[in-house]
Protein backbone atom coordinates (compact mmCIF):
# COMPACT_ATOMS: atom_id res chain seq x y z
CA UNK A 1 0.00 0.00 0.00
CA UNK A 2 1.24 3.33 -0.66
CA UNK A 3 0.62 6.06 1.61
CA UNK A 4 0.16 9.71 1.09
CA UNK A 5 3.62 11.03 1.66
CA UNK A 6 4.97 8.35 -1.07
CA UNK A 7 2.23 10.02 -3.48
CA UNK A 8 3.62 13.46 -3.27
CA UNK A 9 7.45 12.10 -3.43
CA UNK A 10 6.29 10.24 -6.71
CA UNK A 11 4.87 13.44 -8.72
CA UNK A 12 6.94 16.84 -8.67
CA UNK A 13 4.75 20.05 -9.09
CA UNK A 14 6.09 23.00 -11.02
CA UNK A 15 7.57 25.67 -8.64
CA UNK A 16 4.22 28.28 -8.32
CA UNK A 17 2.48 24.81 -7.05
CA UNK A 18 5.01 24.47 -4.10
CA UNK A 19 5.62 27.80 -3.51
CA UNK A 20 1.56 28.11 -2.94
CA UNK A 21 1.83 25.14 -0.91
CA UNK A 22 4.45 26.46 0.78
CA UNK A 23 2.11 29.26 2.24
CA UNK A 24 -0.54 27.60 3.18
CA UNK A 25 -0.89 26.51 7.02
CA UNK A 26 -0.56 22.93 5.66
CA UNK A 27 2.85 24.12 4.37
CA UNK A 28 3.85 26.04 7.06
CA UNK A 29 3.19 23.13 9.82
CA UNK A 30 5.20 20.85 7.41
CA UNK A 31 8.32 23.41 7.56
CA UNK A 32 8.15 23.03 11.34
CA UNK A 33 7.89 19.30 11.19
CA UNK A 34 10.58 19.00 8.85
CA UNK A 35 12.69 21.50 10.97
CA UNK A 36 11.73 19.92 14.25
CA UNK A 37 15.82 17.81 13.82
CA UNK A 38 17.12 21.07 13.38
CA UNK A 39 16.76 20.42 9.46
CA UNK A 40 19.22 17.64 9.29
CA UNK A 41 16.51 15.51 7.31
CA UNK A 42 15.41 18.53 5.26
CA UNK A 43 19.06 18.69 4.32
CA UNK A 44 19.76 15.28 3.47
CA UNK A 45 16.52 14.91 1.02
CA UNK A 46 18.27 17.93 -0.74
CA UNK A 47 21.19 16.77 -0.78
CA UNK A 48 19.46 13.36 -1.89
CA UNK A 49 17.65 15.33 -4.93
CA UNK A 50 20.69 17.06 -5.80
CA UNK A 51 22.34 14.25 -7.16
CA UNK A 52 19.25 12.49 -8.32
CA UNK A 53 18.31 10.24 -5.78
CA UNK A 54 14.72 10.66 -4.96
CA UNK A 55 14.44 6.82 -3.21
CA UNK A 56 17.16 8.43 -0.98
CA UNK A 57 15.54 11.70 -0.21
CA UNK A 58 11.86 9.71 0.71
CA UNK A 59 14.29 8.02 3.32
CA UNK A 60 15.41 11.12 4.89
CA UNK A 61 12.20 12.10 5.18
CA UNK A 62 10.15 9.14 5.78
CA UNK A 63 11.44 9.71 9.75
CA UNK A 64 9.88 13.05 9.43
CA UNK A 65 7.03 12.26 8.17
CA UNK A 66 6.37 9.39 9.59
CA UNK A 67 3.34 9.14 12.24
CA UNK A 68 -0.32 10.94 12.16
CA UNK A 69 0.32 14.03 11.97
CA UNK A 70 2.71 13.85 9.41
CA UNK A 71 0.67 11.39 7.51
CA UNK A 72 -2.58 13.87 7.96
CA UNK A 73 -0.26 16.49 6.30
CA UNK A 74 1.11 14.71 3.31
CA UNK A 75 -2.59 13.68 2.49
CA UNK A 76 -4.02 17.53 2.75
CA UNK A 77 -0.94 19.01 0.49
CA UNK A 78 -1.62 16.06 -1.28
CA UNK A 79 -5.66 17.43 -1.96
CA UNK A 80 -4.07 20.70 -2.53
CA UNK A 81 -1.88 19.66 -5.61
């Protein structure tokens, strides 16, 4: 089964789509969540992207992510897209 934060690492929205979801209080509670290591996952998924690993970057942030409220998240920016 694939869950909601899977979904959104599987399809890349052009850059007004994030930066819209970015804003919204769905977005902004994900920055905290995602910041709540001091960004060391946040990091490491970029770094992960940067060199083309995107099975690498859903690790770093599966962690994160992981758990209701960052399932409840994924699935709402998820609506949004």
């Amino acid at each position: 089964m694939v869950g909601p934060s899977q979904k959104i690492s599987n399809s890349f929205p052009d850059p007004a789509q994030v930066k819209r979801l970015l804003e919204s209080p769905e977005g902004q509670t994900l920055l905290r969540l995602l910041q709540s290591d001091g960004g060391g996952g946040l990091r490491q998924a970029a770094e992960s992207l940067r060199r083309g690993d995107a099975q690498g970057a859903q690790a770093a942030l599966s962690p994160l992510l992981a758990g209701t409220q960052g399932e409840m998240l994924a699935q709402r920016l998820e609506e949004q897209l």
